[in-house]
PDB file of N, CA and C in Angstrom:
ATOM      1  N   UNK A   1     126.430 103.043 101.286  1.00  0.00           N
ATOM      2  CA  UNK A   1     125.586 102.040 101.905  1.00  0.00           C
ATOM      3  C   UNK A   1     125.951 100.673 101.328  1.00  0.00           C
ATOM      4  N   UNK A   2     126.229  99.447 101.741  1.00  0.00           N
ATOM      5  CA  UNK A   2     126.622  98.054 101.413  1.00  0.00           C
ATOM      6  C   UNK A   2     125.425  97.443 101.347  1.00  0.00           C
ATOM      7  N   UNK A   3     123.994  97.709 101.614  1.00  0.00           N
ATOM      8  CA  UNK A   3     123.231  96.724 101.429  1.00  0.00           C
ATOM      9  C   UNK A   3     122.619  97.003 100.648  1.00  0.00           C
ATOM     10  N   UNK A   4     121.636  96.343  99.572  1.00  0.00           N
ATOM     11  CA  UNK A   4     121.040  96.474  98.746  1.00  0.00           C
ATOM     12  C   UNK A   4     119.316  97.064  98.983  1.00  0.00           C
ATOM     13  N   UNK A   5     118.764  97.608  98.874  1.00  0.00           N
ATOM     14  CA  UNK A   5     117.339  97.806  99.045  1.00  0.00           C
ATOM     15  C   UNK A   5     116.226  97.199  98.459  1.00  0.00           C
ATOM     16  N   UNK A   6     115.307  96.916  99.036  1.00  0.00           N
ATOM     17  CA  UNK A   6     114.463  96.090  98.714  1.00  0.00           C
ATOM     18  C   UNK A   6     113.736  97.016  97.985  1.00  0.00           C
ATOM     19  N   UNK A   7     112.366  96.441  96.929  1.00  0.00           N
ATOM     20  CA  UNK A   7     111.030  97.237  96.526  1.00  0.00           C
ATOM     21  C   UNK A   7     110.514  98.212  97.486  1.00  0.00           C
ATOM     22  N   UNK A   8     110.341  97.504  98.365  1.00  0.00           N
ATOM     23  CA  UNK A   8     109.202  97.903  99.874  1.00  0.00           C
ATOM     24  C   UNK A   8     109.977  99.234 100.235  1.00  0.00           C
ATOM     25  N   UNK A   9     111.405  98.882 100.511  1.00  0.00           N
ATOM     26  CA  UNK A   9     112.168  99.785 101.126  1.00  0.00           C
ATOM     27  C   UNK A   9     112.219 101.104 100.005  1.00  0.00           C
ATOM     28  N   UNK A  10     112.846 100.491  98.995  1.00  0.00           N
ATOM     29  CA  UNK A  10     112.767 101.703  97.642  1.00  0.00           C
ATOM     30  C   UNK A  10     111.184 103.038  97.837  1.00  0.00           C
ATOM     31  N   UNK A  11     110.394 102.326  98.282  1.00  0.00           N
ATOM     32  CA  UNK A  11     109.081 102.999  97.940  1.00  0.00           C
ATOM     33  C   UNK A  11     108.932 103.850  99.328  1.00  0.00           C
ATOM     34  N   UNK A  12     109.210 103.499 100.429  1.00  0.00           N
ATOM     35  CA  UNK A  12     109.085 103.679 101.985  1.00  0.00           C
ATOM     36  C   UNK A  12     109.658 105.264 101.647  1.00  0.00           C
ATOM     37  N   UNK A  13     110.982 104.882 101.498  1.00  0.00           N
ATOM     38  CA  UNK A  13     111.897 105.786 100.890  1.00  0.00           C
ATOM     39  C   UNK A  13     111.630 106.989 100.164  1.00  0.00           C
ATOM     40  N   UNK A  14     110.975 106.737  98.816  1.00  0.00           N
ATOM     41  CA  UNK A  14     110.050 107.434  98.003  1.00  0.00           C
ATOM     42  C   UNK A  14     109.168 108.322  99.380  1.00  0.00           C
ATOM     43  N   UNK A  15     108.188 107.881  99.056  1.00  0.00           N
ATOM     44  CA  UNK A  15     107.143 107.885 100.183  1.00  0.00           C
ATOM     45  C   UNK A  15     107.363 108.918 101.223  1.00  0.00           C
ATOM     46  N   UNK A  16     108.355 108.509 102.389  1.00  0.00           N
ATOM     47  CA  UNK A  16     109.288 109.351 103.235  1.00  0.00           C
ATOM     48  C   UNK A  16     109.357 111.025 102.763  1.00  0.00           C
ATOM     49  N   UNK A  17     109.969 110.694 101.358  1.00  0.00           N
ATOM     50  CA  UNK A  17     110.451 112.432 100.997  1.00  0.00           C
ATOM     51  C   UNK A  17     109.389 113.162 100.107  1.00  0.00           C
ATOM     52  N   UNK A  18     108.314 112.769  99.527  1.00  0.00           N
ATOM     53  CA  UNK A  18     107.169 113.258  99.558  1.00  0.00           C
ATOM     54  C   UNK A  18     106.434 113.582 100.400  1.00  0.00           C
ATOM     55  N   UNK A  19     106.538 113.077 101.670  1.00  0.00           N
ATOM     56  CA  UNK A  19     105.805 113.506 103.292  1.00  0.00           C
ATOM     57  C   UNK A  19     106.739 114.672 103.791  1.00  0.00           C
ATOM     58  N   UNK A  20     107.887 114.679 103.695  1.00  0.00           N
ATOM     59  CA  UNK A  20     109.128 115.540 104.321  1.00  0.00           C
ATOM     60  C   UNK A  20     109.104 116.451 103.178  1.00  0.00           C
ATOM     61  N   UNK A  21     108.544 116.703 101.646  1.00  0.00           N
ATOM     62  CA  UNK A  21     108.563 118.029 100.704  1.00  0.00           C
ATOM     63  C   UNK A  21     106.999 118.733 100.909  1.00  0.00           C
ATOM     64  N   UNK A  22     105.997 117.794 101.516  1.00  0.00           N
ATOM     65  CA  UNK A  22     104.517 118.488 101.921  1.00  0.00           C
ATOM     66  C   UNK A  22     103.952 118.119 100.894  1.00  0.00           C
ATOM     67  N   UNK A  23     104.168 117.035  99.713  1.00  0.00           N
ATOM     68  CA  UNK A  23     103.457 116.801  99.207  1.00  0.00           C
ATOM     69  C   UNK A  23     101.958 115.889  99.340  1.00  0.00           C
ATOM     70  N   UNK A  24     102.556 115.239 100.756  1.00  0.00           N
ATOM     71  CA  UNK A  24     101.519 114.598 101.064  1.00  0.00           C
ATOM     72  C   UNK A  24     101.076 114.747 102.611  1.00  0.00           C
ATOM     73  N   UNK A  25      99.798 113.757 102.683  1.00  0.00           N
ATOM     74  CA  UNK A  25     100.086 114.045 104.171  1.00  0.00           C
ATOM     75  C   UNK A  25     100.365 112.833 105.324  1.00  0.00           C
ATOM     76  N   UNK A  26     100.976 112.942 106.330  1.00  0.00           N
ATOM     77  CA  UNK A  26     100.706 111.772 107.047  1.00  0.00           C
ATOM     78  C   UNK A  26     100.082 110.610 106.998  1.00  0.00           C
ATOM     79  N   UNK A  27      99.124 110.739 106.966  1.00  0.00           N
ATOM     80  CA  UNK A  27      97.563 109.362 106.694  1.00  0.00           C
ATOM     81  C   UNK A  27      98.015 108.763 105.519  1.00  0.00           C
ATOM     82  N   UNK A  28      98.179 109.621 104.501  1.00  0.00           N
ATOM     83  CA  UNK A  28      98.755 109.198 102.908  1.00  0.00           C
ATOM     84  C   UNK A  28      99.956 108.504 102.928  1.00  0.00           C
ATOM     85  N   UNK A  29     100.771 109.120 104.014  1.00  0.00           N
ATOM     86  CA  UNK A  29     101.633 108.015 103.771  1.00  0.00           C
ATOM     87  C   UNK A  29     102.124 106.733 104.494  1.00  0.00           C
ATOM     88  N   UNK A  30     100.951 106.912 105.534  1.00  0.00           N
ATOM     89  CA  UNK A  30     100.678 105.822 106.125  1.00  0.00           C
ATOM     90  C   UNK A  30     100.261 104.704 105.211  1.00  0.00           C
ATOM     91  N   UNK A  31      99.139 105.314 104.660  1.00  0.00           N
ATOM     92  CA  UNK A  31      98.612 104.621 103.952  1.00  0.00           C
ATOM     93  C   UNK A  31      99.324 103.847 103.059  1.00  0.00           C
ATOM     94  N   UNK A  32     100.272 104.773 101.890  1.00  0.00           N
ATOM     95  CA  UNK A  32     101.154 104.454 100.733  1.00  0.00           C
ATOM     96  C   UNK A  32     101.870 103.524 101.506  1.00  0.00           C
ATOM     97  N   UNK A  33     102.509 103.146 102.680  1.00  0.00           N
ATOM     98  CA  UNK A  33     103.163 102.224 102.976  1.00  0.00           C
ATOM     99  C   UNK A  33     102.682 100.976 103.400  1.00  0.00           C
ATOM    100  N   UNK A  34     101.709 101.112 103.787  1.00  0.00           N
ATOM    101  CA  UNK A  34     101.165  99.642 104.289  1.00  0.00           C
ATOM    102  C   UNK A  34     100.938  99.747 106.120  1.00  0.00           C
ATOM    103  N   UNK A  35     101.429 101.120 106.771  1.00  0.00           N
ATOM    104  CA  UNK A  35     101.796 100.405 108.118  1.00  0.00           C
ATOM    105  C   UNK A  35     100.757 101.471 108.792  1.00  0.00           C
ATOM    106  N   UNK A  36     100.603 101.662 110.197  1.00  0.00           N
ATOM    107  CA  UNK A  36      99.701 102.280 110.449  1.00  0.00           C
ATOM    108  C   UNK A  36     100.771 103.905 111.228  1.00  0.00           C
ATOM    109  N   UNK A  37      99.777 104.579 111.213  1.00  0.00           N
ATOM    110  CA  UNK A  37     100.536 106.257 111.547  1.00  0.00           C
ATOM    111  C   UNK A  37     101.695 106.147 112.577  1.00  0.00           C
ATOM    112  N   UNK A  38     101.968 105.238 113.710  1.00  0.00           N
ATOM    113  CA  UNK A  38     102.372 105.264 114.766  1.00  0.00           C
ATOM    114  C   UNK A  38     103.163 104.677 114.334  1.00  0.00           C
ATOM    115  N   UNK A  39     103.773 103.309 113.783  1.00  0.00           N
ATOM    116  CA  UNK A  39     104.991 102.797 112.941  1.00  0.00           C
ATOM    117  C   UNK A  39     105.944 103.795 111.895  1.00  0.00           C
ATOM    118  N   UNK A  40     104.766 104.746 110.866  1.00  0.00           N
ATOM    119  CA  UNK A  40     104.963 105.835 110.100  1.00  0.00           C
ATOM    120  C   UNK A  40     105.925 106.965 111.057  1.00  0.00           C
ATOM    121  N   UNK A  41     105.535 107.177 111.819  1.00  0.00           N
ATOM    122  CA  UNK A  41     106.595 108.542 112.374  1.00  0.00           C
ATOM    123  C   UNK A  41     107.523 107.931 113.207  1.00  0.00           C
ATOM    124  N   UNK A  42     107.739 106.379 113.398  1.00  0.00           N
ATOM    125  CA  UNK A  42     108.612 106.343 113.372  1.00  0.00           C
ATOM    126  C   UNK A  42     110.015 105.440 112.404  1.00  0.00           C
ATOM    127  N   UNK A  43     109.345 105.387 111.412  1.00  0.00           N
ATOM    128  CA  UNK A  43     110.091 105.265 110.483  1.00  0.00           C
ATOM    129  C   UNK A  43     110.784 106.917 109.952  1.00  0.00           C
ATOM    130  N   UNK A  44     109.609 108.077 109.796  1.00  0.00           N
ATOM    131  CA  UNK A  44     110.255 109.354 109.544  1.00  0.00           C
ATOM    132  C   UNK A  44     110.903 109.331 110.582  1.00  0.00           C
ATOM    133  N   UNK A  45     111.477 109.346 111.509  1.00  0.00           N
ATOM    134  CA  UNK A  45     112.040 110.085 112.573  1.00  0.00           C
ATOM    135  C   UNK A  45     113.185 108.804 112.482  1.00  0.00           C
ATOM    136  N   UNK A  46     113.657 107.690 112.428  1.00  0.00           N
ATOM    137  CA  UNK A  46     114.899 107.524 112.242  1.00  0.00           C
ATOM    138  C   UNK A  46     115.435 107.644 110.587  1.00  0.00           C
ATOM    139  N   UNK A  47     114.510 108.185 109.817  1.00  0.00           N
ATOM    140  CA  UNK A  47     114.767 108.455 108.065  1.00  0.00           C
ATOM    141  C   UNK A  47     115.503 109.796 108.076  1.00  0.00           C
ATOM    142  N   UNK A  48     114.895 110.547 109.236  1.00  0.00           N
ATOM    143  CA  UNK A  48     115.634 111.665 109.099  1.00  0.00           C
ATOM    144  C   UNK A  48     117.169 111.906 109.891  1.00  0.00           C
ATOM    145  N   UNK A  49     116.873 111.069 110.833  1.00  0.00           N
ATOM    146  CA  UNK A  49     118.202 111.130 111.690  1.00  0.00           C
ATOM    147  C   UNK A  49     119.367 110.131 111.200  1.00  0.00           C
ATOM    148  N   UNK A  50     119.063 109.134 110.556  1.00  0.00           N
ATOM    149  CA  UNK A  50     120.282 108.198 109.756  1.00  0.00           C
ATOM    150  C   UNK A  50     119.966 107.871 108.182  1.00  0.00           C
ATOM    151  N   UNK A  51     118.999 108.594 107.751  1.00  0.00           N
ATOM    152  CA  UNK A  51     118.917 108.620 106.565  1.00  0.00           C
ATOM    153  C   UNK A  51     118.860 107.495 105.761  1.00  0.00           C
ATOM    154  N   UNK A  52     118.573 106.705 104.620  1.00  0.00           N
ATOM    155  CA  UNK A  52     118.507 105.640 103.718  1.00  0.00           C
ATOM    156  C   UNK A  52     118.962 104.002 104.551  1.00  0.00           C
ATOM    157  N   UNK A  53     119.986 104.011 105.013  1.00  0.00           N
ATOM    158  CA  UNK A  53     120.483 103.310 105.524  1.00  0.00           C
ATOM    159  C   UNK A  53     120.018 102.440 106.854  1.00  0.00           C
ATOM    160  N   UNK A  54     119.084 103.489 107.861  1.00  0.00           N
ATOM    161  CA  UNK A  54     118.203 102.917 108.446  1.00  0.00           C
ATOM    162  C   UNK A  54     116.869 102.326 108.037  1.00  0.00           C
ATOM    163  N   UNK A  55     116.540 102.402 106.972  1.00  0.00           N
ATOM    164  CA  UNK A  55     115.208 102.076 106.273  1.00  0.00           C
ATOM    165  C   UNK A  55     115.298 100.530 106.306  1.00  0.00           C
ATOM    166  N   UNK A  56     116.394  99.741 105.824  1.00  0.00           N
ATOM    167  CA  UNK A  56     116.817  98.626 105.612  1.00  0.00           C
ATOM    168  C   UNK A  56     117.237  97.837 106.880  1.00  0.00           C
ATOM    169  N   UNK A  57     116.881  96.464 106.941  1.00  0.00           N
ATOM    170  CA  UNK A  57     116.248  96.088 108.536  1.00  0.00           C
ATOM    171  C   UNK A  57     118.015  95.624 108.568  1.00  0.00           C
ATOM    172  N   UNK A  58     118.115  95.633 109.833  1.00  0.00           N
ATOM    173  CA  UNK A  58     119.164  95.121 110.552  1.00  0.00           C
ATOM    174  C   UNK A  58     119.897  94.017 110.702  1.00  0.00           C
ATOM    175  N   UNK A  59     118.891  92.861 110.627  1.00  0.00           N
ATOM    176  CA  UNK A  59     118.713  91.785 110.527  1.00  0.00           C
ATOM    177  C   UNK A  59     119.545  91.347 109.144  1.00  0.00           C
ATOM    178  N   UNK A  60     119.224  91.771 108.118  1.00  0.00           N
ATOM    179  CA  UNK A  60     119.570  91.567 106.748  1.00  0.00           C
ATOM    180  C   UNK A  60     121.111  90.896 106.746  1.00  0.00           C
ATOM    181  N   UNK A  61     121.482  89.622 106.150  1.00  0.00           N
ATOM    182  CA  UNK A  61     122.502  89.334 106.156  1.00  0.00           C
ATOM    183  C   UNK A  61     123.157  88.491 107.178  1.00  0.00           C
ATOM    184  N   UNK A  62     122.159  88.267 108.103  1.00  0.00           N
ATOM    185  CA  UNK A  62     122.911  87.607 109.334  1.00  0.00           C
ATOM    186  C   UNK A  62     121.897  86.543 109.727  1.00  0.00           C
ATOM    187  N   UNK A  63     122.633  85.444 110.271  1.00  0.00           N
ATOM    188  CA  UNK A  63     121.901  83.997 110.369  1.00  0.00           C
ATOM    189  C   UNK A  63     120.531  84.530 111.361  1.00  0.00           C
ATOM    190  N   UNK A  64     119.586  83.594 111.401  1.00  0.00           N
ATOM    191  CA  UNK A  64     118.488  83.694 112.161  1.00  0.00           C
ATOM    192  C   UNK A  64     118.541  83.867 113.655  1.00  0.00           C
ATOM    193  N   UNK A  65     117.784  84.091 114.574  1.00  0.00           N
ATOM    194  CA  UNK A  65     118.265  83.817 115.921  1.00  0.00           C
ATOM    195  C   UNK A  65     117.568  82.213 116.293  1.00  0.00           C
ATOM    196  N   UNK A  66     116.652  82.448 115.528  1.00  0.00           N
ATOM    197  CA  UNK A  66     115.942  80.586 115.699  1.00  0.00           C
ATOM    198  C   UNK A  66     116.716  79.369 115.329  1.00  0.00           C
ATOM    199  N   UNK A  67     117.678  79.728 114.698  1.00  0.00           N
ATOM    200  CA  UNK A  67     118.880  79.249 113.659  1.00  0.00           C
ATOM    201  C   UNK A  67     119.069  77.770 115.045  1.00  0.00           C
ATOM    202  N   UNK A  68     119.839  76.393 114.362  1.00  0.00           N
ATOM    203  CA  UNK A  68     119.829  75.614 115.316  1.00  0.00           C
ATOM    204  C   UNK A  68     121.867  75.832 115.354  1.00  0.00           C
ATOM    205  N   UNK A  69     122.390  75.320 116.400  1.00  0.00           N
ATOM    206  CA  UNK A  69     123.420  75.160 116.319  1.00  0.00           C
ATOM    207  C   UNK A  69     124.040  74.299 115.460  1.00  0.00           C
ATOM    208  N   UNK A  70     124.958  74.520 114.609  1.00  0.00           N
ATOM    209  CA  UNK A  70     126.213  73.699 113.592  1.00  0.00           C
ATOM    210  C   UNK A  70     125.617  71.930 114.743  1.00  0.00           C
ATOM    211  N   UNK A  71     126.276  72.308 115.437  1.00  0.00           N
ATOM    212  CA  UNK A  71     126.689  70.475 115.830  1.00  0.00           C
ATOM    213  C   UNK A  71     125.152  69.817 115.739  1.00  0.00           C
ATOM    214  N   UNK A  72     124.270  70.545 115.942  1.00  0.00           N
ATOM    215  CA  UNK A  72     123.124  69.957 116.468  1.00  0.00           C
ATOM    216  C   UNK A  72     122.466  69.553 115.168  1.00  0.00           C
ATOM    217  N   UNK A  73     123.242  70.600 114.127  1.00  0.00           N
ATOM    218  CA  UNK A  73     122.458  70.515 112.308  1.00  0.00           C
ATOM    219  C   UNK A  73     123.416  69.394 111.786  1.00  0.00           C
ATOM    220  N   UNK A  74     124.328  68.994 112.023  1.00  0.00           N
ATOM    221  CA  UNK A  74     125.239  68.057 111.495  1.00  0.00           C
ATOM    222  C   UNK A  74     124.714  66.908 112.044  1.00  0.00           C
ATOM    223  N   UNK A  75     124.649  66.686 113.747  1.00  0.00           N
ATOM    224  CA  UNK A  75     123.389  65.311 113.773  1.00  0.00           C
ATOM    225  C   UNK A  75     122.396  65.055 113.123  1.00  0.00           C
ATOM    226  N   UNK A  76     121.534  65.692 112.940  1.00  0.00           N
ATOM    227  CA  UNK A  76     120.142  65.692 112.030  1.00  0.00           C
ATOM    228  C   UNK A  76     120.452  65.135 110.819  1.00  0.00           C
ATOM    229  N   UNK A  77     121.568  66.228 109.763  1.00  0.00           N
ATOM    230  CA  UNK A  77     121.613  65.680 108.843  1.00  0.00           C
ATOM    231  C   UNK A  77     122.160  64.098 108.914  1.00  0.00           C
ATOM    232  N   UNK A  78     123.237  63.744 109.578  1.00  0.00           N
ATOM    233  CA  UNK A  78     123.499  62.703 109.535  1.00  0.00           C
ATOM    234  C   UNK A  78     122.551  61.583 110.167  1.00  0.00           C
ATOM    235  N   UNK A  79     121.838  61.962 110.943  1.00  0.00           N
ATOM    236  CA  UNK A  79     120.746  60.837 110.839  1.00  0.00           C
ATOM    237  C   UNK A  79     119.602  60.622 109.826  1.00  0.00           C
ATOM    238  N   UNK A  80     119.233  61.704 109.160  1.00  0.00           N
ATOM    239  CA  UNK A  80     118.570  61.975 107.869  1.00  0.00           C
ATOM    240  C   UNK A  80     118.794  60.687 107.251  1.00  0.00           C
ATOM    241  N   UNK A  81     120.667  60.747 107.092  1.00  0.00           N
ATOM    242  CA  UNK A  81     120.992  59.886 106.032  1.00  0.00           C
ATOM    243  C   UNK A  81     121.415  58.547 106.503  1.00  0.00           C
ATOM    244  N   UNK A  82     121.246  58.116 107.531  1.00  0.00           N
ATOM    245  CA  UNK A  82     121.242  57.175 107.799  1.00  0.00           C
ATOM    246  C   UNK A  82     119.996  56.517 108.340  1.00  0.00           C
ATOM    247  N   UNK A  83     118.614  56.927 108.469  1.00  0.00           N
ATOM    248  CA  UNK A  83     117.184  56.313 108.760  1.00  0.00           C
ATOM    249  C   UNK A  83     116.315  56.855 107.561  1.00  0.00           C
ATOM    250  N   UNK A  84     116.422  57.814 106.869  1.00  0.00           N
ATOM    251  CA  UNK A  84     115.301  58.947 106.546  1.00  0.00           C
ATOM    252  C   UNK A  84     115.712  58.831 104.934  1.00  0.00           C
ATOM    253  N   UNK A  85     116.712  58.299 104.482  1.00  0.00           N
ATOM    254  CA  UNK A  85     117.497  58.568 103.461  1.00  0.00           C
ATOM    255  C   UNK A  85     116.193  58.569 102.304  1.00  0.00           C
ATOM    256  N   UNK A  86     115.373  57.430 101.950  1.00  0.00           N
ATOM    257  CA  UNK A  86     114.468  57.607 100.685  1.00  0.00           C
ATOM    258  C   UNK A  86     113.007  58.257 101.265  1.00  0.00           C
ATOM    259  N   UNK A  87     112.798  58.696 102.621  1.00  0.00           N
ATOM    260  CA  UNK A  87     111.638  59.654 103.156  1.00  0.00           C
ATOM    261  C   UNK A  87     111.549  60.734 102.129  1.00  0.00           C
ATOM    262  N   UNK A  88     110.226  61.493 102.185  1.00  0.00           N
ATOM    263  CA  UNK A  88     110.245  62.804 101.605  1.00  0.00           C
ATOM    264  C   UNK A  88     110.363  63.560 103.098  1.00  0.00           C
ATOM    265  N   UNK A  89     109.954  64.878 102.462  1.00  0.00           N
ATOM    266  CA  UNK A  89     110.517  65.855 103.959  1.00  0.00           C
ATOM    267  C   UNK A  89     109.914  65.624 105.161  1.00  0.00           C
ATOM    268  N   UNK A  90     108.103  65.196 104.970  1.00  0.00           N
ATOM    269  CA  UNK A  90     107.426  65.401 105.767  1.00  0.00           C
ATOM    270  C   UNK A  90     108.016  64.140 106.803  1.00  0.00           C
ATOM    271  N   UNK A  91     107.909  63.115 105.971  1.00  0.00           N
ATOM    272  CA  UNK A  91     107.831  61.537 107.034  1.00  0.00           C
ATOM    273  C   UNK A  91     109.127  61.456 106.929  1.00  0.00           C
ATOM    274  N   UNK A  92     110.301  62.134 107.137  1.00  0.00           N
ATOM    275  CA  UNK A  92     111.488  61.762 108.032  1.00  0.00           C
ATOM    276  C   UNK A  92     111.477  62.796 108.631  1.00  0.00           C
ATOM    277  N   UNK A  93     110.952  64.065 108.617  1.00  0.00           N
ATOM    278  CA  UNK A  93     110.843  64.928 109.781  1.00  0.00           C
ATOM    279  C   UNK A  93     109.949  63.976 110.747  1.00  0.00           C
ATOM    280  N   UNK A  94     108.918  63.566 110.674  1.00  0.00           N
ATOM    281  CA  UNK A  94     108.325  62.612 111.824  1.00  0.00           C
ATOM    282  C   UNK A  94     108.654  61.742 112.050  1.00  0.00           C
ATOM    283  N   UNK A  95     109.793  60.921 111.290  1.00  0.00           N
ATOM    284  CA  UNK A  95     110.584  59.645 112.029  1.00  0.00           C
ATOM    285  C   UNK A  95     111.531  60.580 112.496  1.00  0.00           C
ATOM    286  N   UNK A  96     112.284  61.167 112.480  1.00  0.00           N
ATOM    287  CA  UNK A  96     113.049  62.060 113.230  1.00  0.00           C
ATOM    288  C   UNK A  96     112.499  61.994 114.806  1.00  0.00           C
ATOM    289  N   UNK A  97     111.214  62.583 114.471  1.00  0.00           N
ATOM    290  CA  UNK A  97     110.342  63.209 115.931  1.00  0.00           C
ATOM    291  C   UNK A  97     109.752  61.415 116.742  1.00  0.00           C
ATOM    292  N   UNK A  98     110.136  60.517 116.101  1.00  0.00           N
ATOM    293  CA  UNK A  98     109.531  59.208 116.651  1.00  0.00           C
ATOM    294  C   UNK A  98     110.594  58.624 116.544  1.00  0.00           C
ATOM    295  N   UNK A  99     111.467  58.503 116.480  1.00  0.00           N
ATOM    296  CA  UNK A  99     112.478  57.694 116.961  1.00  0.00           C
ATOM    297  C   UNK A  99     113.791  58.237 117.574  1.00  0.00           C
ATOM    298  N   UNK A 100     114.197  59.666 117.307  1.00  0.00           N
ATOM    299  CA  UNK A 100     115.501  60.102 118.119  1.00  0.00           C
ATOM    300  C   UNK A 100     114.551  61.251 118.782  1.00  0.00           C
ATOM    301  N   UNK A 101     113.538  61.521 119.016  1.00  0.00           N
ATOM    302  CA  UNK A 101     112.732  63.081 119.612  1.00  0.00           C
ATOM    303  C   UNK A 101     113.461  63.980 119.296  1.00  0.00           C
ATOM    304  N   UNK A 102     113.770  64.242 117.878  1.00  0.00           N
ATOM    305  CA  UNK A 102     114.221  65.167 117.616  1.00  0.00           C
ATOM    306  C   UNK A 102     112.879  65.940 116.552  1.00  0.00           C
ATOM    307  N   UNK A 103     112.868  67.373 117.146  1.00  0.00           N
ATOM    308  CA  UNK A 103     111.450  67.983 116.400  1.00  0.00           C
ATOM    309  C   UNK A 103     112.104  68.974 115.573  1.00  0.00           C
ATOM    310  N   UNK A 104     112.104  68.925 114.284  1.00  0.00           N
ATOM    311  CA  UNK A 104     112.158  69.699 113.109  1.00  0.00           C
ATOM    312  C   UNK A 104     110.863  70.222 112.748  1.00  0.00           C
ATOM    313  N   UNK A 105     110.757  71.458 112.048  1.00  0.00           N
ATOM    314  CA  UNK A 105     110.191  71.989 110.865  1.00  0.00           C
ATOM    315  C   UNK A 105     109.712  71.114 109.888  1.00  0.00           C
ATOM    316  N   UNK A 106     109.190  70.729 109.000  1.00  0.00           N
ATOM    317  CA  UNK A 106     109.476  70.066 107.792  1.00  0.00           C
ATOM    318  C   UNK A 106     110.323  71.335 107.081  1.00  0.00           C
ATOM    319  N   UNK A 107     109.880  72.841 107.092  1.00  0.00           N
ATOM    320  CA  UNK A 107     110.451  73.442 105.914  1.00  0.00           C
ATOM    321  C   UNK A 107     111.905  73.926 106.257  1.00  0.00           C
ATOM    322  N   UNK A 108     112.256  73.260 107.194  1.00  0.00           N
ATOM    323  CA  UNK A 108     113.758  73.769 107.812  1.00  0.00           C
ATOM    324  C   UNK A 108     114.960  73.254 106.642  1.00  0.00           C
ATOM    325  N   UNK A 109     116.101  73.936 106.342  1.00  0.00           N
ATOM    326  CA  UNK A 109     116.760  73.995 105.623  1.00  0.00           C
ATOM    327  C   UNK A 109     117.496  72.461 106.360  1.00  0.00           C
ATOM    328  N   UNK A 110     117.502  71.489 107.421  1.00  0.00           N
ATOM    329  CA  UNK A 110     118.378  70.701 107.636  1.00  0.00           C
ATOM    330  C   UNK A 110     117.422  69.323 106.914  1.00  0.00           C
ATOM    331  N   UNK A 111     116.072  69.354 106.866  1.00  0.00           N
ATOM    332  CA  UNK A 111     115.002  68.536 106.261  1.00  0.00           C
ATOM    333  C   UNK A 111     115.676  68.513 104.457  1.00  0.00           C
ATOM    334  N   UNK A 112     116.277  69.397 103.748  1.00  0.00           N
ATOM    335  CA  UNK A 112     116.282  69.761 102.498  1.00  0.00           C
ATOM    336  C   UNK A 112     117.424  68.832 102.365  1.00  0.00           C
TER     337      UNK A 112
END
């Protein structure tokens, strides 16, 4: 496996093969996980069919889908630094949004 496992996942995991040895029961390990019964079987049911490796989200490792495009993050920043330069995050994200209508996040990584 190449990806690393999280706590959450480590325990899911755990969890999983105590439900699959009968040590526990369903509800319990609904419970032990956080999620409700109907999420639970189906986390067992792809745990058993791809084992460890499906536990760990998919997503992991790969840019956002909300993500903005390169060219569009290279304008921003460069107007950052040419209007916004001594702003903190908040008030050049809103001169951003008041003078080019461009709408950022404040906590967006192109604000940083």
């Amino acid at each position: 496996m190449n990806k690393l496992m999280s706590q959450k996942e480590v325990k899911r995991a755990e969890v999983l093969d105590r439900l699959k040895e009968g040590k526990i029961s369903q509800h319990q390990a609904s419970e032990q996980m956080g999620i409700t019964p109907c999420q639970k079987r189906r986390f067992s049911k792809r745990y058993q069919m791809e084992g460890l490796a499906r536990l760990s989200s998919k997503q992991r490792g790969r840019a956002s889908n909300r993500r903005r495009a390169e060219a569009l993050r290279a304008t921003d920043i460069e107007l950052i630094g040419a209007h916004c330069r001594d702003f903190g995050l908040t008030l050049s994200c809103e001169k951003l949004a008041e003078l080019h209508y461009i709408r950022l996040c404040v906590e967006s990584p192109v604000c940083c």
